[in-house]
N, C-alpha and C. Protein backbone atom coordinates (compact mmCIF):
# COMPACT_ATOMS: atom_id res chain seq x y z
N UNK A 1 119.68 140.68 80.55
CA UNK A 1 120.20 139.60 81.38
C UNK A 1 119.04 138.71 81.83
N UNK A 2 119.14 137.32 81.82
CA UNK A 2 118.10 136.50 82.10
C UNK A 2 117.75 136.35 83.88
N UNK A 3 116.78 136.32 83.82
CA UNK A 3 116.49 136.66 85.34
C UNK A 3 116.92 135.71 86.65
N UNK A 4 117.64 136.17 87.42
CA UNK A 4 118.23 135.51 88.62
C UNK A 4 117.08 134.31 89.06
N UNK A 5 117.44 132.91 89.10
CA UNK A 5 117.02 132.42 89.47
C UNK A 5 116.66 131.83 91.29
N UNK A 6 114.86 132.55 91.45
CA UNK A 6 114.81 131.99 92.79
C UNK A 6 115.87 131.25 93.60
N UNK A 7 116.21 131.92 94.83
CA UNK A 7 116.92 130.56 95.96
C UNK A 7 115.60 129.92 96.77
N UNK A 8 115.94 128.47 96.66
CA UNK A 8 115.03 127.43 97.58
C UNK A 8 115.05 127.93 98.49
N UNK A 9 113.68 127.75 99.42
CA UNK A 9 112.46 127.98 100.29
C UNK A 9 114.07 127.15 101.49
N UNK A 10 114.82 128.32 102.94
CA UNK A 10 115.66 127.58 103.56
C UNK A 10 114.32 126.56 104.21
N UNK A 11 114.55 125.22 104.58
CA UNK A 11 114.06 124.53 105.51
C UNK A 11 115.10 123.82 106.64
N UNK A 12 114.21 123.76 107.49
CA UNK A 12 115.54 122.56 108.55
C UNK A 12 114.95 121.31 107.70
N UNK A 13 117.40 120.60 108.44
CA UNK A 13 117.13 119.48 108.20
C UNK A 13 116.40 118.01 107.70
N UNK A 14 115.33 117.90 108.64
CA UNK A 14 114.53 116.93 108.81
C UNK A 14 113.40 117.26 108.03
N UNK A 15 113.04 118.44 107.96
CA UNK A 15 111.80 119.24 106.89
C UNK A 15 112.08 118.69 105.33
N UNK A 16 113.53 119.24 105.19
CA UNK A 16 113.94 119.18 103.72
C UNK A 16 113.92 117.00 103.42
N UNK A 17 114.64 116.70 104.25
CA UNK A 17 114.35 115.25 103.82
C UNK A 17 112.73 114.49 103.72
N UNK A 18 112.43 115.16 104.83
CA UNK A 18 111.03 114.54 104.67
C UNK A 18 110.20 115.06 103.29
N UNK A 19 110.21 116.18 102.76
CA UNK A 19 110.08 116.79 101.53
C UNK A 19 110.77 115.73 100.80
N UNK A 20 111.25 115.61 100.37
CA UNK A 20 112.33 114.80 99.46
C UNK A 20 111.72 113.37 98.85
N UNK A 21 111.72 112.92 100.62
CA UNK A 21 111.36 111.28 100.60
C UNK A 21 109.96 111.38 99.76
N UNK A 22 108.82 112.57 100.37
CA UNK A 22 107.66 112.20 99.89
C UNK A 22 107.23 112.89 98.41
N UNK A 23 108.58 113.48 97.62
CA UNK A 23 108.79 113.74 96.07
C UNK A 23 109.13 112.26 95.57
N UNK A 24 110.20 111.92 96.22
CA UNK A 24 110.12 110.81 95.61
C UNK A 24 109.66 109.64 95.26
N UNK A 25 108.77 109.44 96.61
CA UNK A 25 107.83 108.36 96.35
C UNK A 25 106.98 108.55 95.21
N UNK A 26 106.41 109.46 95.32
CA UNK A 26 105.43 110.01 93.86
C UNK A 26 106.00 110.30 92.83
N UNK A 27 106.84 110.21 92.54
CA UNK A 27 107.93 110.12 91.50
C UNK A 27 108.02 108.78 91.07
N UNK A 28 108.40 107.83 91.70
CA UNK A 28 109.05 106.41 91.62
C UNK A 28 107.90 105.71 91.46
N UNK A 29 106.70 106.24 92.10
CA UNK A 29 105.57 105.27 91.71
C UNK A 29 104.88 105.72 90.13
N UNK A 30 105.02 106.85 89.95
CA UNK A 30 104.50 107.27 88.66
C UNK A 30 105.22 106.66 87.01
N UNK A 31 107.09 107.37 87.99
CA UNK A 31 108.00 106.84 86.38
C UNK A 31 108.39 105.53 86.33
N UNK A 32 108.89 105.08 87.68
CA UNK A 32 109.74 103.67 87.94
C UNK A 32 110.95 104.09 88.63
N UNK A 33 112.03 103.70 88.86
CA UNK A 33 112.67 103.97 89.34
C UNK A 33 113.82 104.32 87.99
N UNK A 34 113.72 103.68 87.06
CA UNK A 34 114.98 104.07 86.17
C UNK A 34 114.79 105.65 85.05
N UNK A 35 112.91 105.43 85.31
CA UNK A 35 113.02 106.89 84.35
C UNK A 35 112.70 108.13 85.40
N UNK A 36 112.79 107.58 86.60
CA UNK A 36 113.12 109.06 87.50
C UNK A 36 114.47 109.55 87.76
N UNK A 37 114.83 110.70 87.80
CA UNK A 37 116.02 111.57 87.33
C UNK A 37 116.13 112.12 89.04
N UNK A 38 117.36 112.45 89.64
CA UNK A 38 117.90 113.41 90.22
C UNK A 38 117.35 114.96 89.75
N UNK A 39 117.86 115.29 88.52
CA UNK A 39 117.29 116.45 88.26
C UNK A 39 115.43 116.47 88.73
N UNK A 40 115.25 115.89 88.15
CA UNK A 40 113.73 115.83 88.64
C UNK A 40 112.93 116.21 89.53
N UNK A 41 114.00 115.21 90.70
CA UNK A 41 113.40 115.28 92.29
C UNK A 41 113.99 116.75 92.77
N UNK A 42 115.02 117.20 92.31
CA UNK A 42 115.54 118.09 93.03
C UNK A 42 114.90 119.91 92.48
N UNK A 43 114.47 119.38 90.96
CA UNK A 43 113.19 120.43 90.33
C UNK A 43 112.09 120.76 91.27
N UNK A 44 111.14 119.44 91.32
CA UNK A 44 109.96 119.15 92.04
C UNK A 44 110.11 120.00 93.52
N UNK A 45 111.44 119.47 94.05
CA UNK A 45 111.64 120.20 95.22
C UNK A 45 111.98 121.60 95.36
N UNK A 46 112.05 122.11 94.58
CA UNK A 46 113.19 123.84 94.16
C UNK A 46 114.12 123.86 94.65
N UNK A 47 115.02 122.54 94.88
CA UNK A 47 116.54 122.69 94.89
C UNK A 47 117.78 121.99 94.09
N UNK A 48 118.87 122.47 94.66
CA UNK A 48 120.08 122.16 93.76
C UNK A 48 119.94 120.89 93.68
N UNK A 49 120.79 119.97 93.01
CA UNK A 49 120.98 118.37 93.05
C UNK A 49 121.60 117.93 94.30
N UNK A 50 123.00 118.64 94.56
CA UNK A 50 124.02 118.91 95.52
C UNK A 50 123.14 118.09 96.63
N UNK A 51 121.78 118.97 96.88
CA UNK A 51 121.43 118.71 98.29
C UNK A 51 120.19 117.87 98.05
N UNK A 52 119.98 116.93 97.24
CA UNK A 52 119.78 115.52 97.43
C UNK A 52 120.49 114.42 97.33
N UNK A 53 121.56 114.75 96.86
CA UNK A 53 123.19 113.82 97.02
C UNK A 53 123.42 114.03 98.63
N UNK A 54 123.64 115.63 99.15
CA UNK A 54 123.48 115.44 100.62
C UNK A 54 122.72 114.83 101.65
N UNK A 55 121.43 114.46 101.20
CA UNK A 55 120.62 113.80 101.99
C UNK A 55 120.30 112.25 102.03
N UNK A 56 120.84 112.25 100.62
CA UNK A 56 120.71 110.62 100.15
C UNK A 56 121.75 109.90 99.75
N UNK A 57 122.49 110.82 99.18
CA UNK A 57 123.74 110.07 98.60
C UNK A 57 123.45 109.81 97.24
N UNK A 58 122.40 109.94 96.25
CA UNK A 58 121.95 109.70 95.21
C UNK A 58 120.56 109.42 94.86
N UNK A 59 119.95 108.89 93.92
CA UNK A 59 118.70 108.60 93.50
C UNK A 59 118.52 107.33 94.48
N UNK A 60 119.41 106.18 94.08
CA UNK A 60 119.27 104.96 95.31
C UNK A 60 119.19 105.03 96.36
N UNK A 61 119.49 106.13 97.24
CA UNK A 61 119.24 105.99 98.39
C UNK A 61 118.43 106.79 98.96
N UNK A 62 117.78 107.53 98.02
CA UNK A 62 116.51 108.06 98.10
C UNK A 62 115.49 107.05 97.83
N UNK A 63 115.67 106.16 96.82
CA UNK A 63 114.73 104.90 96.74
C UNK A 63 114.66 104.14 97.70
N UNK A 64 115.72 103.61 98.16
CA UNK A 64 115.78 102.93 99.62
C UNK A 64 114.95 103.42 100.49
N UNK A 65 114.91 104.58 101.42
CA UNK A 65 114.63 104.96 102.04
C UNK A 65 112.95 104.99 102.45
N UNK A 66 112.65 105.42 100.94
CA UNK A 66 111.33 105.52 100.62
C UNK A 66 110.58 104.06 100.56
N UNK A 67 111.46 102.90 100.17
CA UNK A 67 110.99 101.58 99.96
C UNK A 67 110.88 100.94 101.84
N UNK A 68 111.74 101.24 102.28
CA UNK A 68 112.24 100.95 103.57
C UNK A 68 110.81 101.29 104.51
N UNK A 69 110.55 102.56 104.08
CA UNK A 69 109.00 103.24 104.86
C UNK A 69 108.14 102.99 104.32
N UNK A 70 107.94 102.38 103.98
CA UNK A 70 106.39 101.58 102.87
C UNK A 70 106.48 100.12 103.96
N UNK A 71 107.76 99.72 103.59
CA UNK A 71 107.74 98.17 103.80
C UNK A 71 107.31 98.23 105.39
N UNK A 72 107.82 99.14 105.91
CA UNK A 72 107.82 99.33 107.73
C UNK A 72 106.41 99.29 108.04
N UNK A 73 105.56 100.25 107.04
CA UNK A 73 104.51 100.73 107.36
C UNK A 73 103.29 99.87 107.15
N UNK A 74 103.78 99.15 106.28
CA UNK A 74 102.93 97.51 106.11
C UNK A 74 102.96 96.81 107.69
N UNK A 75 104.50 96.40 107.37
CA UNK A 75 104.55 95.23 108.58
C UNK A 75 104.07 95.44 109.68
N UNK A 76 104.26 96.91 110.69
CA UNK A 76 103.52 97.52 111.51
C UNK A 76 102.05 97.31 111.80
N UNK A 77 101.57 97.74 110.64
CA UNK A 77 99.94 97.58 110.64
C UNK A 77 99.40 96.16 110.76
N UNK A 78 100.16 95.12 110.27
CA UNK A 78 99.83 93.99 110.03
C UNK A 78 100.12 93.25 111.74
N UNK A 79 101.63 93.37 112.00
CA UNK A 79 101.60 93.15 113.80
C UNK A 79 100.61 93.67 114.62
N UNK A 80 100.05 94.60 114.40
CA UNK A 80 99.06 95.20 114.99
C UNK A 80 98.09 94.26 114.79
N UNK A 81 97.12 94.37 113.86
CA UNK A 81 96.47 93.39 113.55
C UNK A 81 96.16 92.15 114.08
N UNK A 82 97.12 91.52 114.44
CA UNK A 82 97.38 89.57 114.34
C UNK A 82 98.20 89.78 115.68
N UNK A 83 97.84 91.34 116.48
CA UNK A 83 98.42 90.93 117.79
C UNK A 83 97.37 90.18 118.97
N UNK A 84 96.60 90.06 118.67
CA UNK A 84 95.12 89.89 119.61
C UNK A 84 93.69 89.27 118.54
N UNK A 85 93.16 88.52 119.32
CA UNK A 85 91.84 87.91 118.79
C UNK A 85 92.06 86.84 118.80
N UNK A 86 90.90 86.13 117.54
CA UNK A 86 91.09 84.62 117.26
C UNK A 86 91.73 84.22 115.94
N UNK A 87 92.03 83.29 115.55
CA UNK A 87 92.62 82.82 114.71
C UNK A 87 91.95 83.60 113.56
N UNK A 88 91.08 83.46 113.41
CA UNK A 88 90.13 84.06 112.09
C UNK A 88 89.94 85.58 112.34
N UNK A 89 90.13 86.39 113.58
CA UNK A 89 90.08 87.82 113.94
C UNK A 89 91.22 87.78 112.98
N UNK A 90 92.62 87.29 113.78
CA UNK A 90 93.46 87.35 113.15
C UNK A 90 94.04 87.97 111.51
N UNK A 91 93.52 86.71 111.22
CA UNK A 91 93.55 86.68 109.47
C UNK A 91 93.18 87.94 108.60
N UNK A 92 91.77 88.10 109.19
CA UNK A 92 90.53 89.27 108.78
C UNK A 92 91.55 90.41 109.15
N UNK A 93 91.80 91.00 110.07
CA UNK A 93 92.90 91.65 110.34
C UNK A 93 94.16 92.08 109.29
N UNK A 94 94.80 91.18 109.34
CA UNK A 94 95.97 91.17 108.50
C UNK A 94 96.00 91.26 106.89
N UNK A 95 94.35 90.77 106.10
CA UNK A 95 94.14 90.80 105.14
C UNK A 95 93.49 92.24 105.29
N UNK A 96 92.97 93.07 106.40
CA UNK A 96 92.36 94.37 106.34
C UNK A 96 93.69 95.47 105.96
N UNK A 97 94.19 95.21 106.70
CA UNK A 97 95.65 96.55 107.35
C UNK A 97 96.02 96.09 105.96
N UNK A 98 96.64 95.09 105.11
CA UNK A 98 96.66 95.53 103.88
C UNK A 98 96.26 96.04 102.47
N UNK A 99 94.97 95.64 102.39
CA UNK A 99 94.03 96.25 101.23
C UNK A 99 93.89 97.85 102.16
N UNK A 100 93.76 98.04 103.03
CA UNK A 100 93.72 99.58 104.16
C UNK A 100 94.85 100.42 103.59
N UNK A 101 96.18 99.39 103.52
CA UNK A 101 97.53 100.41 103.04
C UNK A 101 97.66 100.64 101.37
N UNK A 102 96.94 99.96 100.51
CA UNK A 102 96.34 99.63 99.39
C UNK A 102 95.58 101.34 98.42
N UNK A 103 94.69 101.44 99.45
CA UNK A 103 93.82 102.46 99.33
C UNK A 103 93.95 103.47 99.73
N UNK A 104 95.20 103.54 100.79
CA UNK A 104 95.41 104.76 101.58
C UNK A 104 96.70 105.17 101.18
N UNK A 105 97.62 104.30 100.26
CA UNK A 105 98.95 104.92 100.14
C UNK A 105 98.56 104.24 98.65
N UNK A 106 98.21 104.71 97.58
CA UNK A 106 98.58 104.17 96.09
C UNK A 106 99.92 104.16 95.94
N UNK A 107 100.50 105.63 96.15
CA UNK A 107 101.70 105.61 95.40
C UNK A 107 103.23 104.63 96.53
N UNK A 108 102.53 104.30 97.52
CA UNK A 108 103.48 103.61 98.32
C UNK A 108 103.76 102.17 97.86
N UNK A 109 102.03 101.40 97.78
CA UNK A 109 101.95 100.24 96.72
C UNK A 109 102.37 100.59 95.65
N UNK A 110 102.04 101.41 94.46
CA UNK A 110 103.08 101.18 93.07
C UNK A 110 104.55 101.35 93.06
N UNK A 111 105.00 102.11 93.93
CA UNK A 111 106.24 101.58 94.39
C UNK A 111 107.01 99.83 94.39
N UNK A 112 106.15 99.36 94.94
CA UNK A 112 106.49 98.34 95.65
C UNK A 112 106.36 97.04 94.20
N UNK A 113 105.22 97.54 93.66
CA UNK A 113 105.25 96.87 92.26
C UNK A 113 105.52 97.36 91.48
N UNK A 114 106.33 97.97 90.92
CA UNK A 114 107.28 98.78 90.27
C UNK A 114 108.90 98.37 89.93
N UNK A 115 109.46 98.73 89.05
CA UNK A 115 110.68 98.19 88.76
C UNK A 115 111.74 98.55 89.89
N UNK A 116 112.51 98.03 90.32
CA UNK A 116 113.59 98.50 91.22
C UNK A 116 115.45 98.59 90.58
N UNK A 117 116.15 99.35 91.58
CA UNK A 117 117.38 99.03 90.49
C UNK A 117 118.01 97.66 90.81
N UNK A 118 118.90 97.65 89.52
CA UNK A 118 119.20 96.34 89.60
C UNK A 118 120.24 95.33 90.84
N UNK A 119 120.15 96.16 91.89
CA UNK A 119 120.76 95.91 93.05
C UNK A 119 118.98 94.89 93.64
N UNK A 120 117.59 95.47 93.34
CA UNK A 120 116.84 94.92 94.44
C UNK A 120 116.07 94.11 93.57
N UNK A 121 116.52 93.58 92.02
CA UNK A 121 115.60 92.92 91.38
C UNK A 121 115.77 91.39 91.41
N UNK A 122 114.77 90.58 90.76
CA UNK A 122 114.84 89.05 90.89
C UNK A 122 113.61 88.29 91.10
N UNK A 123 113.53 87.05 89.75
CA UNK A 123 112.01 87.19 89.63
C UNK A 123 110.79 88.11 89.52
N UNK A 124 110.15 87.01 89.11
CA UNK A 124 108.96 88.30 88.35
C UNK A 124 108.11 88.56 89.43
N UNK A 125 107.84 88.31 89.99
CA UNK A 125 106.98 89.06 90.98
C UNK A 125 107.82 90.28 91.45
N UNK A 126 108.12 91.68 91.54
CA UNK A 126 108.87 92.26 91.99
C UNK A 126 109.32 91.82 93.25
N UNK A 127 110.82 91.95 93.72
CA UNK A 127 111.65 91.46 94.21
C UNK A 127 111.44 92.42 96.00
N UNK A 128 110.71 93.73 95.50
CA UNK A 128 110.63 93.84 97.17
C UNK A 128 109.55 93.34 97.81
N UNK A 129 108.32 93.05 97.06
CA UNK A 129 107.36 92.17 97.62
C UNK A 129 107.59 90.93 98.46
N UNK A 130 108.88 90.52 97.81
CA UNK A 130 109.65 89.18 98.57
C UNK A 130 110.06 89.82 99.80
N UNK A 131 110.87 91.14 99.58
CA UNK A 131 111.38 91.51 101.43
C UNK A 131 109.99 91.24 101.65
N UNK A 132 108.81 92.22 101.57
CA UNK A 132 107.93 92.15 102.88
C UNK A 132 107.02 91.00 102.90
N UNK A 133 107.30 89.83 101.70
CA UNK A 133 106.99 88.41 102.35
C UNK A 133 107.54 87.82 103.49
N UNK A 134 109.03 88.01 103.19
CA UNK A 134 109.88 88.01 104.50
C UNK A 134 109.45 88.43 105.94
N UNK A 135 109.30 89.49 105.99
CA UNK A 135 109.07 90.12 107.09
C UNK A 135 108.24 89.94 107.65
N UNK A 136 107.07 89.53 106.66
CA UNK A 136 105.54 88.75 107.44
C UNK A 136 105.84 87.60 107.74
N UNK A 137 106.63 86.73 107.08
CA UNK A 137 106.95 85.46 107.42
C UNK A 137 107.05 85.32 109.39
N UNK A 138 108.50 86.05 109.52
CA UNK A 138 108.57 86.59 110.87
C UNK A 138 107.55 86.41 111.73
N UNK A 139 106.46 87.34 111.10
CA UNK A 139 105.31 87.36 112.02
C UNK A 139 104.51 86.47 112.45
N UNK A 140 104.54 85.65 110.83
CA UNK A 140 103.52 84.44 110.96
C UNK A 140 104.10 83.51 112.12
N UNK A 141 105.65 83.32 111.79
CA UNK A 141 106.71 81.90 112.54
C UNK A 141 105.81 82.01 114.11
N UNK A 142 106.20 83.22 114.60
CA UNK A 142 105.68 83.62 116.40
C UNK A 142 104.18 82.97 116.54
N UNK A 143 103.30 82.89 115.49
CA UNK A 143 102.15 82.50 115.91
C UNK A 143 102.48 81.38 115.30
N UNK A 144 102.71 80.70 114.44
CA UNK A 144 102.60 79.24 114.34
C UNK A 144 103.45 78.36 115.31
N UNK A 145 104.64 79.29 116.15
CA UNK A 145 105.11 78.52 117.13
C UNK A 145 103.66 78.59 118.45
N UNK A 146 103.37 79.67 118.37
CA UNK A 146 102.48 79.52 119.82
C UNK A 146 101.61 78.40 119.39
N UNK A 147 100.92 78.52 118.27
CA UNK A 147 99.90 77.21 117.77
C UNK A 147 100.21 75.55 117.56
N UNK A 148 101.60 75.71 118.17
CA UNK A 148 102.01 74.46 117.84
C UNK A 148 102.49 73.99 116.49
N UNK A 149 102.13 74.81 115.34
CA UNK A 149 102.79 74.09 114.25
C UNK A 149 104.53 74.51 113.91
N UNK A 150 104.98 74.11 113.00
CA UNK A 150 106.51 74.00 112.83
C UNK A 150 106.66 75.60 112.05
N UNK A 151 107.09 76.51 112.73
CA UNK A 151 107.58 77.61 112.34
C UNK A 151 108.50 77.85 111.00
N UNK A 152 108.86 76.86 110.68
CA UNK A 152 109.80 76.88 109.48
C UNK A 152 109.09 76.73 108.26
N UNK A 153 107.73 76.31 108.36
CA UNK A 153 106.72 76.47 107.22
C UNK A 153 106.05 77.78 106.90
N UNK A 154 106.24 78.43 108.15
CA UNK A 154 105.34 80.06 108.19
C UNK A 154 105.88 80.84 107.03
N UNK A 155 107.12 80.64 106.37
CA UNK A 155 107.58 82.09 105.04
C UNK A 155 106.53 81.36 104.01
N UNK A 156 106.13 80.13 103.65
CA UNK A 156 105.26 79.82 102.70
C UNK A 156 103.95 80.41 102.60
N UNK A 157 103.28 80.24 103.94
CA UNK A 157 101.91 81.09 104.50
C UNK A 157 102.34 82.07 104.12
N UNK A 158 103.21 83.00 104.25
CA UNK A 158 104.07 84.18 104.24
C UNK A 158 103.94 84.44 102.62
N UNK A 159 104.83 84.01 102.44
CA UNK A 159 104.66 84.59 100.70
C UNK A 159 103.56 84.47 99.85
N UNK A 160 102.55 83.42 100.11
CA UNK A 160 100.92 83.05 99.70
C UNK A 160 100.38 84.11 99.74
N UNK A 161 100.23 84.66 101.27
CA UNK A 161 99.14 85.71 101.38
C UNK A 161 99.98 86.75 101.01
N UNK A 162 100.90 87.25 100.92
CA UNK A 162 100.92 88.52 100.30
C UNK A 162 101.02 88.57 98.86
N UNK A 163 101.84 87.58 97.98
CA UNK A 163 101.55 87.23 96.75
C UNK A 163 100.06 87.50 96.69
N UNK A 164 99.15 86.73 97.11
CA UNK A 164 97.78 86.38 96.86
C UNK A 164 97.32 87.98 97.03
N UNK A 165 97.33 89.34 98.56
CA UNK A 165 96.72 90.37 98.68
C UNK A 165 97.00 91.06 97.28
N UNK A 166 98.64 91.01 97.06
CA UNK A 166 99.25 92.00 96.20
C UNK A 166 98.35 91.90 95.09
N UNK A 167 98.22 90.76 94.16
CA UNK A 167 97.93 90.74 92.63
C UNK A 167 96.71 91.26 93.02
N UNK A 168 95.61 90.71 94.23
CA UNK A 168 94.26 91.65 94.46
C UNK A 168 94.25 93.12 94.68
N UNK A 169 95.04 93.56 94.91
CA UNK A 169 95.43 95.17 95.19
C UNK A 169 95.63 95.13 93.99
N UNK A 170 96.24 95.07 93.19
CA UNK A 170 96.92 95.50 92.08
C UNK A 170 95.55 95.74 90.83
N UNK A 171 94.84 94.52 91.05
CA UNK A 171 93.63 94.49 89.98
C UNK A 171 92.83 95.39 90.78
N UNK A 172 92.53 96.32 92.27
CA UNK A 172 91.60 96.58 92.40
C UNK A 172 92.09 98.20 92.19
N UNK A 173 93.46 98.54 92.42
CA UNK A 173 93.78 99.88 91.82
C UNK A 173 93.44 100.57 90.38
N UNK A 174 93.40 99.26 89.50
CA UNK A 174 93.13 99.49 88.22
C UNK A 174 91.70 99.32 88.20
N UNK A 175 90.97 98.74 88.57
CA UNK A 175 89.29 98.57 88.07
C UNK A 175 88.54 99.39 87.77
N UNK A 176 88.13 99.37 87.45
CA UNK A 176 87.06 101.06 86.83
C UNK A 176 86.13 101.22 87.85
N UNK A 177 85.16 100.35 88.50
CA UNK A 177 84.49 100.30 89.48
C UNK A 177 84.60 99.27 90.62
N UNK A 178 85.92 99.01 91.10
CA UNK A 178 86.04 98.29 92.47
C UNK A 178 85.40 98.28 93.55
N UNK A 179 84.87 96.78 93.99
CA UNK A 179 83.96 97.10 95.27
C UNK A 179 84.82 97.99 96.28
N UNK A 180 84.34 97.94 97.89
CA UNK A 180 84.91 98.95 98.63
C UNK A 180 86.20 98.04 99.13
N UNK A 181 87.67 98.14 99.32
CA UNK A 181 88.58 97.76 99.44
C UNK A 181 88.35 97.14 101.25
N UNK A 182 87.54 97.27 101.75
CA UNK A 182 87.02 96.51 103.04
C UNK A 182 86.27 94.97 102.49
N UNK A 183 86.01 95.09 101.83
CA UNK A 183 84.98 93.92 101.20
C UNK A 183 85.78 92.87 100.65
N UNK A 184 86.75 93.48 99.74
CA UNK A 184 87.89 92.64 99.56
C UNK A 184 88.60 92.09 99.88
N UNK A 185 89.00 92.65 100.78
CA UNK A 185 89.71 92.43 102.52
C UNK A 185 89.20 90.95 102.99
N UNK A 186 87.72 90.98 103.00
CA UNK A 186 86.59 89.94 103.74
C UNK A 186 86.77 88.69 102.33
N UNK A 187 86.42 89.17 101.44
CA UNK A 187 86.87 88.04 100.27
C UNK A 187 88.23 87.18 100.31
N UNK A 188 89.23 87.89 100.70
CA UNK A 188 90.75 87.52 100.57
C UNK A 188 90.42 86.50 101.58
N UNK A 189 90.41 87.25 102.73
CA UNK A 189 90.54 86.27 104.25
C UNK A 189 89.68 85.08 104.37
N UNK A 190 88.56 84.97 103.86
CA UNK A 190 87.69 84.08 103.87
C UNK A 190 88.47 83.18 102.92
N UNK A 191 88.30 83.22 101.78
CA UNK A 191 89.75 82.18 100.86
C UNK A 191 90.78 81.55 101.99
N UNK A 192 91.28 82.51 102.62
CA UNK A 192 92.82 82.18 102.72
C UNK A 192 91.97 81.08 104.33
N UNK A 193 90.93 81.08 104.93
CA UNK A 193 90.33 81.05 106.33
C UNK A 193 89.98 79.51 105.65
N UNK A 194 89.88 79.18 104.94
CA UNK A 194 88.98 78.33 104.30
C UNK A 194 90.36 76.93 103.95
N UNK A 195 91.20 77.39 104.08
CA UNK A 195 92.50 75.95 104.30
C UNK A 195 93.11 76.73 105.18
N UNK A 196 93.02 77.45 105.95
CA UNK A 196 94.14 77.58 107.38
C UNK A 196 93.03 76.70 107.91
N UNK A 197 92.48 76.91 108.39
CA UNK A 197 91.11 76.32 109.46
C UNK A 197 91.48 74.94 109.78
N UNK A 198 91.65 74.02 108.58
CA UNK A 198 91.94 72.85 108.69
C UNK A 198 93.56 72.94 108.11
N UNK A 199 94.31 73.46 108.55
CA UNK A 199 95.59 73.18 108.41
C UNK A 199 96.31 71.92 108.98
N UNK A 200 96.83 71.07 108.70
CA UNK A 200 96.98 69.75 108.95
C UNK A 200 98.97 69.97 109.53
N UNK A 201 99.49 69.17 110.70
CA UNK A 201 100.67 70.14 111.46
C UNK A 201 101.53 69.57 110.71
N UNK A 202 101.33 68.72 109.81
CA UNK A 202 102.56 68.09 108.73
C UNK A 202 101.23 67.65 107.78
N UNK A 203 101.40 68.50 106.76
CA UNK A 203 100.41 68.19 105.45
C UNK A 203 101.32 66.61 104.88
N UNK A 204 100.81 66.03 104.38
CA UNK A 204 100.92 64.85 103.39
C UNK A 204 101.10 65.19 102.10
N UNK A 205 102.36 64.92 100.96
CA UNK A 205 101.96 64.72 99.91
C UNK A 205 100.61 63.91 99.13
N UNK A 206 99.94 64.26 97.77
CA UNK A 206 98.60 63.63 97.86
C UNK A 206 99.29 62.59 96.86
N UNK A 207 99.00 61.47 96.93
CA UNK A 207 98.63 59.86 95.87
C UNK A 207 97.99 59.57 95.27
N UNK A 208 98.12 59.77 94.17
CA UNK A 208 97.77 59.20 92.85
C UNK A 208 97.58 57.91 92.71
């Protein structure tokens, strides 16, 4: 007779999900989201399927979840950041806390540039990069209202700089010998410091 297979390690509740979430992230950043399996996550974990359908409701909402705490964990760091200083503290700041989440969570960033299902896709830049353009947008609006400029321009600033951090994260995960992800940080912000500085409160189209 083939040998009784182990019963999973009991955990509480909140143990077993948090297990889960952080299989799957490393999962989703490794395969993608379409060649990671239920069976998989629920292998990785030593349990039934049953009880990641119980916790998630499926593979998607195990992806969610996991995308949801990446994106949080950005925006957080970044409010932090750009809560205090000067305009240019600021910046330096906000371009730090992300090359910081860069280096300290890989598999949270390849997530994020990674395929999603076809509920969160659209355009080529991956489509959740846009949520947490969004969400910085937010952040930016509050300070460009205190600064006087028109808040309704801030999702552009917004999607620039993280467009702009992301593709730099992205080339510095892959590099064979990347400077130190602080340095980069100082490279980004200085760029981006270098037309905020003179930001003009209604830019002009230019004439030819």
């Amino acid at each position: 007779m083939p040998a009784a297979r182990p019963r999973p390690e009991r955990l509480p509740a909140a143990a077993r999900r948090a297990q889960l979430v952080e299989i799957g992230r490393r999962l989703f950043a490794e395969r993608g989201y379409e060649a990671t399996s239920v069976e998989e996550i629920a292998e990785r974990a030593k349990v039934s399927k049953p009880i990641v359908y119980e916790h998630f409701g499926g593979k998607e909402g195990l992806y969610a979840v996991v995308v949801d705490r990446e994106i949080e964990h950005i925006v957080a760091s970044i409010e932090q950041a750009v809560s205090t200083g000067s305009p240019r503290a600021r910046l330096d700041g906000a371009a730090l806390a992300f090359m910081t989440y860069v280096k300290e969570r890989p598999d949270g960033f390849a997530v994020l540039l990674r395929d999603a299902p076809p509920s969160k896709r659209g355009g080529e830049m991956p489509a959740l990069m846009y949520d947490l353009a969004d969400r910085v947008g937010g952040i930016f609006a509050e300070i460009f209202r205190t600064a006087g400029y028109d808040a309704k321009a801030a999702p552009i600033y917004a999607h620039a700089l993280v467009g702009m951090v992301a593709f730099v994260g992205q080339w510095w995960t892959e590099a064979r010998k990347p400077p130190p992800a602080e340095v980069v940080a100082s490279h980004i912000a200085a760029l981006a410091w270098m037309g905020l500085r003179h930001l003009p409160r209604k830019p002009a189209a230019l004439v030819r």
